[in-house]
PDB file of N, CA and C in Angstrom:
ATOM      1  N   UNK A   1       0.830  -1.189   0.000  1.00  0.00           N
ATOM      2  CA  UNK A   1       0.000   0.000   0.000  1.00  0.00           C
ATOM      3  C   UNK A   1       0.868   1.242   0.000  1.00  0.00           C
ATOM      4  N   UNK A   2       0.385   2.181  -0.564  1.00  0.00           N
ATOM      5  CA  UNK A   2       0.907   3.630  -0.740  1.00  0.00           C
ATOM      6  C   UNK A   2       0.758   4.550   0.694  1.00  0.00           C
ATOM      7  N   UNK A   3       1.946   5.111   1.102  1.00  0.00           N
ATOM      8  CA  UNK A   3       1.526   6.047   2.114  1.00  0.00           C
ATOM      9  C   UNK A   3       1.475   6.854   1.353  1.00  0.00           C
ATOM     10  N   UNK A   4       0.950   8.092   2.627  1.00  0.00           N
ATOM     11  CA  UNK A   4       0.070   9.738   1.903  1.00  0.00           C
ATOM     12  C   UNK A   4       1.171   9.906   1.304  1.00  0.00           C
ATOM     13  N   UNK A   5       2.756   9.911   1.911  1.00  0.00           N
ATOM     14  CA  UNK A   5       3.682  10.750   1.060  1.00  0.00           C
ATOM     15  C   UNK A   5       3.934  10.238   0.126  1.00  0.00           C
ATOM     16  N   UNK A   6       3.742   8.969  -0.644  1.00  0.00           N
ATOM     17  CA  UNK A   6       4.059   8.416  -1.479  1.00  0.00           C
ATOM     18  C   UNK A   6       3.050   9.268  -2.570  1.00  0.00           C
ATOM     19  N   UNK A   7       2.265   8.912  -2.556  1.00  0.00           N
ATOM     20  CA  UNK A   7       1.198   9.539  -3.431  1.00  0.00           C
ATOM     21  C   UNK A   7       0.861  10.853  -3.773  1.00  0.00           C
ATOM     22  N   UNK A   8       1.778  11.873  -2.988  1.00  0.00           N
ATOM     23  CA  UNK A   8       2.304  13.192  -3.109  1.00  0.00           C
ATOM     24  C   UNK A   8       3.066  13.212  -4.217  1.00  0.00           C
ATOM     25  N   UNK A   9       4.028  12.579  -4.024  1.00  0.00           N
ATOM     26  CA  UNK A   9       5.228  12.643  -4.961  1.00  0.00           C
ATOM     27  C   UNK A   9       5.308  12.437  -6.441  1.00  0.00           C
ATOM     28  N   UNK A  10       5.617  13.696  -7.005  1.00  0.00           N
ATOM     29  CA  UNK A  10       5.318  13.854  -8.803  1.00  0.00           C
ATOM     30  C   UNK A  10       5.862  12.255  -8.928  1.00  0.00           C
ATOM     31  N   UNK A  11       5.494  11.929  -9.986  1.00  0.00           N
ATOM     32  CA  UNK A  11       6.055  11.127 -10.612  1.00  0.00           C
ATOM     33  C   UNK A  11       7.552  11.164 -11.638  1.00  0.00           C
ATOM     34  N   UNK A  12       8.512  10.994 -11.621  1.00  0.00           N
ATOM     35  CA  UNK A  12       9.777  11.238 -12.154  1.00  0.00           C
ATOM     36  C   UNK A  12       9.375  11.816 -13.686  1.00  0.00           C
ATOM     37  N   UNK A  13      10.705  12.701 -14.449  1.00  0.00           N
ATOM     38  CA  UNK A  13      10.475  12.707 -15.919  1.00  0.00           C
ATOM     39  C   UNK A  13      11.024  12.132 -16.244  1.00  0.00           C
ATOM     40  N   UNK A  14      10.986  11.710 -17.387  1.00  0.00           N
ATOM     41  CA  UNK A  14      11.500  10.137 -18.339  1.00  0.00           C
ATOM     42  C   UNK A  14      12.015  11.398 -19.092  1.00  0.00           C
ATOM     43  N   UNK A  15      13.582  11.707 -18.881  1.00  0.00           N
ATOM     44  CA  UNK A  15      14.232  12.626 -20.793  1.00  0.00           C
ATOM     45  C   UNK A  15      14.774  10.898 -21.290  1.00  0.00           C
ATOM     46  N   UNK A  16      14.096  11.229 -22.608  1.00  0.00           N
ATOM     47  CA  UNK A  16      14.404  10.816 -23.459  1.00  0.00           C
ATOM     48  C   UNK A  16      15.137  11.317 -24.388  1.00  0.00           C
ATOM     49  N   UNK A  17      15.298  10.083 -26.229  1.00  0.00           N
ATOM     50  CA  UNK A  17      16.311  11.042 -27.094  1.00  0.00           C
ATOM     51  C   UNK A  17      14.884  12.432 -27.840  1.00  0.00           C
ATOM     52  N   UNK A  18      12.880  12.145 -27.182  1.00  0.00           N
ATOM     53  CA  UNK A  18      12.451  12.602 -28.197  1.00  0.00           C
ATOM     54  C   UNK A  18      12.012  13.923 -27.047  1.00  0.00           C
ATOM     55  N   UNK A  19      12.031  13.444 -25.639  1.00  0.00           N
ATOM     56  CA  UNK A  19      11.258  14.367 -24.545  1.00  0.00           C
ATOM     57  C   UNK A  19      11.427  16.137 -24.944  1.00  0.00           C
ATOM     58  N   UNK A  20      12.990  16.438 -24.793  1.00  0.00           N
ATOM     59  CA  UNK A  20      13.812  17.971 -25.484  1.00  0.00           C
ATOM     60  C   UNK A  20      12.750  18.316 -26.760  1.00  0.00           C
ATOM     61  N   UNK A  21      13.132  17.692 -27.782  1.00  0.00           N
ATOM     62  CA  UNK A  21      12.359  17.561 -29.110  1.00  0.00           C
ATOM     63  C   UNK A  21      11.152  18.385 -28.734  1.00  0.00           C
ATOM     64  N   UNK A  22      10.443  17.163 -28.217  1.00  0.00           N
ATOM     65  CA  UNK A  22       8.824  17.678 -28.127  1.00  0.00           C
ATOM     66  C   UNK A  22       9.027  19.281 -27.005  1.00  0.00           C
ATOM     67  N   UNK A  23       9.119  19.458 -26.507  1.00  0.00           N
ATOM     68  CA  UNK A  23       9.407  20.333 -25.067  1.00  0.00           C
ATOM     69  C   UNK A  23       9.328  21.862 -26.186  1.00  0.00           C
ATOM     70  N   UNK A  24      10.856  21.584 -26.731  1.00  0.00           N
ATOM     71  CA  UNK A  24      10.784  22.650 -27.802  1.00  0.00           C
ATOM     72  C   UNK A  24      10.254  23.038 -28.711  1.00  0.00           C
ATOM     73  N   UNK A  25       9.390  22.381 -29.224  1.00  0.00           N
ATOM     74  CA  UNK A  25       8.590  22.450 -30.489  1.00  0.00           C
ATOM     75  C   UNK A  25       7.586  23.005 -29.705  1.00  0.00           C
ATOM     76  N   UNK A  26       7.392  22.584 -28.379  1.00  0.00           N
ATOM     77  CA  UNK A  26       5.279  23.024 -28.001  1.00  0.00           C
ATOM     78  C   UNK A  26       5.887  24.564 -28.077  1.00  0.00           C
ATOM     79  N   UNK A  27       7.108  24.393 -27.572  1.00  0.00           N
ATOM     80  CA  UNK A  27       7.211  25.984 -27.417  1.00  0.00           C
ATOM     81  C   UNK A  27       6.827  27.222 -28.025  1.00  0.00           C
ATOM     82  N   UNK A  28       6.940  26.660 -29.341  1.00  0.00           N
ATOM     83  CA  UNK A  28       6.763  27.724 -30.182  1.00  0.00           C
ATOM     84  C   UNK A  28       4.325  28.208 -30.112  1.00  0.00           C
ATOM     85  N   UNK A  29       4.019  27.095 -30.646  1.00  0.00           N
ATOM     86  CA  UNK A  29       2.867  26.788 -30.113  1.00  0.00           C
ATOM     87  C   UNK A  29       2.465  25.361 -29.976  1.00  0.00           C
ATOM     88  N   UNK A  30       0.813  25.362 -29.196  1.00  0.00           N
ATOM     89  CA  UNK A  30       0.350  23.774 -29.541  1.00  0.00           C
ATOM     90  C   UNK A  30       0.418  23.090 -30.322  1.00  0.00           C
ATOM     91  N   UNK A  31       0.222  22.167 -30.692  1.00  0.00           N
ATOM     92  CA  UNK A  31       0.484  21.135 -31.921  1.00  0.00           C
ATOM     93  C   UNK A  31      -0.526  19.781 -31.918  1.00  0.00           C
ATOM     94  N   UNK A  32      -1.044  19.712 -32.842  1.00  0.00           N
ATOM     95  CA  UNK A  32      -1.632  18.570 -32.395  1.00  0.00           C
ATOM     96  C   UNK A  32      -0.855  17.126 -32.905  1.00  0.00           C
ATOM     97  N   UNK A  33      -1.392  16.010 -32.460  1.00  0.00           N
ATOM     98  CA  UNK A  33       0.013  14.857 -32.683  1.00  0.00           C
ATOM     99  C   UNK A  33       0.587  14.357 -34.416  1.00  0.00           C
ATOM    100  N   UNK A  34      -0.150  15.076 -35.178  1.00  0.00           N
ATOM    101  CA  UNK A  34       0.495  14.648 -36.024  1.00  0.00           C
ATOM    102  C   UNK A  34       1.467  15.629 -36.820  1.00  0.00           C
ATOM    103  N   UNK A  35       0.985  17.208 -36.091  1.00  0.00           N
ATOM    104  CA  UNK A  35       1.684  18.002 -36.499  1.00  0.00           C
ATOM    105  C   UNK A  35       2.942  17.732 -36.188  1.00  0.00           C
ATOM    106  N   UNK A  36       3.032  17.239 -34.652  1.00  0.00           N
ATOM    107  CA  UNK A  36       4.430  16.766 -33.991  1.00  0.00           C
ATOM    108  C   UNK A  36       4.930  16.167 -34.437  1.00  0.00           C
ATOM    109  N   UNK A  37       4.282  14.916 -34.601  1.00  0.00           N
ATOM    110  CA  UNK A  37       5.226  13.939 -35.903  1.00  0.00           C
ATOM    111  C   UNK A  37       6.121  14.439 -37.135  1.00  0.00           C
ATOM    112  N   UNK A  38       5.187  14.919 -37.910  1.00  0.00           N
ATOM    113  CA  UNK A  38       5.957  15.667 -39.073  1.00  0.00           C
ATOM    114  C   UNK A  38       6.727  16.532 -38.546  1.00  0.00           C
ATOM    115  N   UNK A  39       6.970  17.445 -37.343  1.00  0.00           N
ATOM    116  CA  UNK A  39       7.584  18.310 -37.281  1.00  0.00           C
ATOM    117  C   UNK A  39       9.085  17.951 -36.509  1.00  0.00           C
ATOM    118  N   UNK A  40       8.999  16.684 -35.736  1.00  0.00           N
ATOM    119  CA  UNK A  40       9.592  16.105 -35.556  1.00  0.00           C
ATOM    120  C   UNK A  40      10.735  14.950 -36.316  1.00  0.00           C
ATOM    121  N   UNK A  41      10.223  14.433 -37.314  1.00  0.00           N
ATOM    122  CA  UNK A  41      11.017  13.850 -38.319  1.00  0.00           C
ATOM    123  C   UNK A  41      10.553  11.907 -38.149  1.00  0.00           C
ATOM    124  N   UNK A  42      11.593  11.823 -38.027  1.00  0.00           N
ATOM    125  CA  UNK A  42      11.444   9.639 -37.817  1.00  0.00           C
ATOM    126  C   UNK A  42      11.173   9.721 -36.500  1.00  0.00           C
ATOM    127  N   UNK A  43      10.122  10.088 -35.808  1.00  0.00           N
ATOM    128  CA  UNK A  43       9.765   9.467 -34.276  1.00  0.00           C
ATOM    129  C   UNK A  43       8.375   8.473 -34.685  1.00  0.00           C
ATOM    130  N   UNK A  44       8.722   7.589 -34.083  1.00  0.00           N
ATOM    131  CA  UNK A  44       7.596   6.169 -34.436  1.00  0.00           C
ATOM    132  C   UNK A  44       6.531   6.805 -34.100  1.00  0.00           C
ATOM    133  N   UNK A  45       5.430   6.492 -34.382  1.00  0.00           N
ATOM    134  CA  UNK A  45       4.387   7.040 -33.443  1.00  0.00           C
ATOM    135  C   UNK A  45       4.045   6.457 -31.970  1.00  0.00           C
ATOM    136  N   UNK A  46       4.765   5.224 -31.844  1.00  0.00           N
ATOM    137  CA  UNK A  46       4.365   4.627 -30.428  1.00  0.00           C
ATOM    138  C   UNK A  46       5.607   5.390 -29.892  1.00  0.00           C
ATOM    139  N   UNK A  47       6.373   5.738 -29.756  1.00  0.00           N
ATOM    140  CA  UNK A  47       7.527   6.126 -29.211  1.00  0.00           C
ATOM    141  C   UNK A  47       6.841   7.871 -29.164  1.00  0.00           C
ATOM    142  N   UNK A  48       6.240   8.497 -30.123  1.00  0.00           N
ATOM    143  CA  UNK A  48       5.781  10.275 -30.000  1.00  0.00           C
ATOM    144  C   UNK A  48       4.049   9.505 -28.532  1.00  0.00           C
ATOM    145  N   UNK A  49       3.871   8.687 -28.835  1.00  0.00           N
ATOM    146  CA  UNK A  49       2.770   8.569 -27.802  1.00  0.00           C
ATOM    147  C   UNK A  49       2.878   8.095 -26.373  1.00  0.00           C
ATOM    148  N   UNK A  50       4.056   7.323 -25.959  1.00  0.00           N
ATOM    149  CA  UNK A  50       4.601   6.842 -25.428  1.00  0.00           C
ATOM    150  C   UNK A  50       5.072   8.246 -24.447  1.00  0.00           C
ATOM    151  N   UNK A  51       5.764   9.199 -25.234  1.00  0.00           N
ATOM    152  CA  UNK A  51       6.699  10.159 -24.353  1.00  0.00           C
ATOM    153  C   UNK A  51       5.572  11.456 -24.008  1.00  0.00           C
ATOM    154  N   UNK A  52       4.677  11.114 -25.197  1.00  0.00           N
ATOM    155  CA  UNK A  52       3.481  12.774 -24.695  1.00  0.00           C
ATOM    156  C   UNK A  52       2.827  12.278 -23.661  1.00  0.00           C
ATOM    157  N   UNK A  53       2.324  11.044 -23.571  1.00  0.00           N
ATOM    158  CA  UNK A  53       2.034  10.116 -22.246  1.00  0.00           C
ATOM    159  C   UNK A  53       2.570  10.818 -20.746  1.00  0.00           C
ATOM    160  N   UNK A  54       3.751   9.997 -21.072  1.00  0.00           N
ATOM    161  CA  UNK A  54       4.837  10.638 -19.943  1.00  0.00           C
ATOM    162  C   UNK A  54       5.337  11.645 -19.399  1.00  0.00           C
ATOM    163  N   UNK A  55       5.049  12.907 -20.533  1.00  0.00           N
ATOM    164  CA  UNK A  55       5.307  14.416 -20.566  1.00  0.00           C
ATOM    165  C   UNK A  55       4.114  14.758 -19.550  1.00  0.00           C
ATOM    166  N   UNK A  56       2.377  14.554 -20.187  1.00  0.00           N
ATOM    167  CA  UNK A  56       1.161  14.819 -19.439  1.00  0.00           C
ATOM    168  C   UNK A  56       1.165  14.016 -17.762  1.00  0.00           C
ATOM    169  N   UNK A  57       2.000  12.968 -17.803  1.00  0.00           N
ATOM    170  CA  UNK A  57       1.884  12.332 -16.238  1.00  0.00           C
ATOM    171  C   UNK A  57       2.308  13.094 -15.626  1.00  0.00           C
ATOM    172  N   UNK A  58       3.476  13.674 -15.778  1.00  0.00           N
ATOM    173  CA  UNK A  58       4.895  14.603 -15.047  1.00  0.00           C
ATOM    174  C   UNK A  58       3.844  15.751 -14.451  1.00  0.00           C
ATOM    175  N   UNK A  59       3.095  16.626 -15.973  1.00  0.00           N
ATOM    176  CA  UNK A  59       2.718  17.795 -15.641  1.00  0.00           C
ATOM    177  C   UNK A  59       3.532  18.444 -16.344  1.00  0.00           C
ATOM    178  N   UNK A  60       4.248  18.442 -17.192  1.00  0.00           N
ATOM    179  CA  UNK A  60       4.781  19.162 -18.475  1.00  0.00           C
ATOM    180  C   UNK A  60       3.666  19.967 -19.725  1.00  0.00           C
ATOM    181  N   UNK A  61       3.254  18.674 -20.023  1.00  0.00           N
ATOM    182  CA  UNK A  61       2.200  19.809 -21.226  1.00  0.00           C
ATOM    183  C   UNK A  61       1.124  19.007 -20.721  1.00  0.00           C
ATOM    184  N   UNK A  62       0.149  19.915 -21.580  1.00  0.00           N
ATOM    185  CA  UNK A  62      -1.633  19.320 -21.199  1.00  0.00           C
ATOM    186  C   UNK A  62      -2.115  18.740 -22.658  1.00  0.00           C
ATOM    187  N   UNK A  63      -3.150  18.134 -22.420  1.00  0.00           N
ATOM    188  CA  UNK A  63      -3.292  17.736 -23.680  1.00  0.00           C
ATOM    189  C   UNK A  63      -5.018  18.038 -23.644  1.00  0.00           C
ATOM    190  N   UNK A  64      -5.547  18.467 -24.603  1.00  0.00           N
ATOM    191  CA  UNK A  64      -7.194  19.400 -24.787  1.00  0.00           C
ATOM    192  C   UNK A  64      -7.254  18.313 -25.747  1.00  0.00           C
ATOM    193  N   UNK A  65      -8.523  18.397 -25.521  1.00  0.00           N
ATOM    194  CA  UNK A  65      -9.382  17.422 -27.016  1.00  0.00           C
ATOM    195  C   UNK A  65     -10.243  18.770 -27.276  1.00  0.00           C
ATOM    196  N   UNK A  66     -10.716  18.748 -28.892  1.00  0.00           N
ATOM    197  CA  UNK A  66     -11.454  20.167 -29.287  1.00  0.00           C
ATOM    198  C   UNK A  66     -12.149  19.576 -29.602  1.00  0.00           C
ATOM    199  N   UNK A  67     -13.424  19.902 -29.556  1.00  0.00           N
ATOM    200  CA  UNK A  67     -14.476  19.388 -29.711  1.00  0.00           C
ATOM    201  C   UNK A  67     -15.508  19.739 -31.237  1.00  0.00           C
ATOM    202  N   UNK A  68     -14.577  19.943 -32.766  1.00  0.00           N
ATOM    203  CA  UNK A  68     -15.186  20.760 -33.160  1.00  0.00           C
ATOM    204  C   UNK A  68     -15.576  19.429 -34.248  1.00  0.00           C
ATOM    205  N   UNK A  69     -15.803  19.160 -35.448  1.00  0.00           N
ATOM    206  CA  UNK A  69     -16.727  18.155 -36.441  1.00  0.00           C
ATOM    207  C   UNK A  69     -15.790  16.933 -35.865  1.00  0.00           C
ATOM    208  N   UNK A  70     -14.457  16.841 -36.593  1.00  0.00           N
ATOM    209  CA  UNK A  70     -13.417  15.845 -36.076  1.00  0.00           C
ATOM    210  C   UNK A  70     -12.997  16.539 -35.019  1.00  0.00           C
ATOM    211  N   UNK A  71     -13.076  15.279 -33.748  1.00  0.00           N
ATOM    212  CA  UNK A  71     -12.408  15.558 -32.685  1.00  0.00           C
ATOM    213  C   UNK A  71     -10.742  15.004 -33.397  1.00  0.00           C
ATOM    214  N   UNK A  72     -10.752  16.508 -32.187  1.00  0.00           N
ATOM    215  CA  UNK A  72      -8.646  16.758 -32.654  1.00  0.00           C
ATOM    216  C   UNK A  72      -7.925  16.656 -31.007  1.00  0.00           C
ATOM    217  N   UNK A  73      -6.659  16.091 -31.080  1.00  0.00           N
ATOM    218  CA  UNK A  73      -6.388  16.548 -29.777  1.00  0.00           C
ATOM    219  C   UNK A  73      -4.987  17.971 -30.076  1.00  0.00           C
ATOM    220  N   UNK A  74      -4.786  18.673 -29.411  1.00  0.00           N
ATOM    221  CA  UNK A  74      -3.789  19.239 -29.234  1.00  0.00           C
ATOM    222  C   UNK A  74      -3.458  19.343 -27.837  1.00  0.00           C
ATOM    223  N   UNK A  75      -1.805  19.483 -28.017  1.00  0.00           N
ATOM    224  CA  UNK A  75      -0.769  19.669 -26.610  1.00  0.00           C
ATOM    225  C   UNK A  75      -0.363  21.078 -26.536  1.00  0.00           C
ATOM    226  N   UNK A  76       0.345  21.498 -25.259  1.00  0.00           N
ATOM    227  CA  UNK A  76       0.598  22.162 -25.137  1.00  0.00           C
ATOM    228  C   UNK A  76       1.483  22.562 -23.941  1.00  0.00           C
ATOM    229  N   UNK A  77       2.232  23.428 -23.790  1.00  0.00           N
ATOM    230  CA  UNK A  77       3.011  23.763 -22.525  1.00  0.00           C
ATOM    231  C   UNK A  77       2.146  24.063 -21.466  1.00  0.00           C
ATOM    232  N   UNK A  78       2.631  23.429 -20.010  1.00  0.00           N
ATOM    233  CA  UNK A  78       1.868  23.567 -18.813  1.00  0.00           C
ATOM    234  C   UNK A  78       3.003  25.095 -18.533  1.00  0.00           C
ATOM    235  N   UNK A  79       2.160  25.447 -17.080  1.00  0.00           N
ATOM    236  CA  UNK A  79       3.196  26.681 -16.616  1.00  0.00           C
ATOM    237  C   UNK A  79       4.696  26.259 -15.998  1.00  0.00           C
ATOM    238  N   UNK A  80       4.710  25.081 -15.654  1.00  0.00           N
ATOM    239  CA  UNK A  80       5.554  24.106 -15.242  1.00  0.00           C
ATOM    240  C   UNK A  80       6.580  23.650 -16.224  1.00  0.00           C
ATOM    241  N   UNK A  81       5.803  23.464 -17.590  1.00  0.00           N
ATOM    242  CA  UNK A  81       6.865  22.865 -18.697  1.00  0.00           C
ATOM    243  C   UNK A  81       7.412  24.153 -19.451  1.00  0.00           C
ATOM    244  N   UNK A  82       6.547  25.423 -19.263  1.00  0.00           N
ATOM    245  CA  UNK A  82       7.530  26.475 -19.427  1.00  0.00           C
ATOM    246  C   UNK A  82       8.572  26.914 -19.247  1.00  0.00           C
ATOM    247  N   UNK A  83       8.768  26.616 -17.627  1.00  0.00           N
ATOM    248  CA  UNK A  83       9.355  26.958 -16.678  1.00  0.00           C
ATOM    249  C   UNK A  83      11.004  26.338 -17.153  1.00  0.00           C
ATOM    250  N   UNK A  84      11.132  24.767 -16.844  1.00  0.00           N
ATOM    251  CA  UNK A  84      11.501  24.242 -17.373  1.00  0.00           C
ATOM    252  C   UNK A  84      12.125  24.776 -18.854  1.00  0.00           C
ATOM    253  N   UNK A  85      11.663  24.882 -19.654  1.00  0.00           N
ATOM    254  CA  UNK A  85      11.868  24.978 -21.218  1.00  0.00           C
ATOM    255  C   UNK A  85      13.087  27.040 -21.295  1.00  0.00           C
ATOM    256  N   UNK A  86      12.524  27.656 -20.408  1.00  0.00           N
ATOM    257  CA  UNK A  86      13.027  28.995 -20.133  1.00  0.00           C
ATOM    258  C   UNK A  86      14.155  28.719 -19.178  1.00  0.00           C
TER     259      UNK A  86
END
């Protein structure tokens, strides 16, 4: 079983070779995942889903679903993954 402080505690960040990558790119603006892909180059897509995963656990970027004909998702920098990124 988990004590309280356990369950406090962020969960670690995973840097990876794609974590930087993505970090810098939201920077500029949101993106949604396939923009990332392309903008990113050869990242598998289980490996770009895998790390935006891991980015949103941390508390790095957020990820919105838009709700408009096709649902889209886009990411984005938290105030946290700013922070970080500056």
């Amino acid at each position: 079983m988990k004590t309280p402080q356990e369950s406090k505690m962020p969960s670690p960040i995973f840097i990876g070779r794609w974590t930087p990558r993505i970090l810098f790119s939201l920077k500029e603006r949101p993106h949604r995942h396939g923009e990332l892909r392309r903008h990113l180059g050869n990242v598998s897509q289980r490996m770009l889903t895998r790390t935006l995963r891991s980015l949103e656990s941390t508390g790095l970027i957020s990820r919105r679903v838009t709700g408009t004909k096709a649902i889209a998702v886009e990411y984005s920098l938290t105030k946290l993954g700013k922070t970080i990124i500056a």
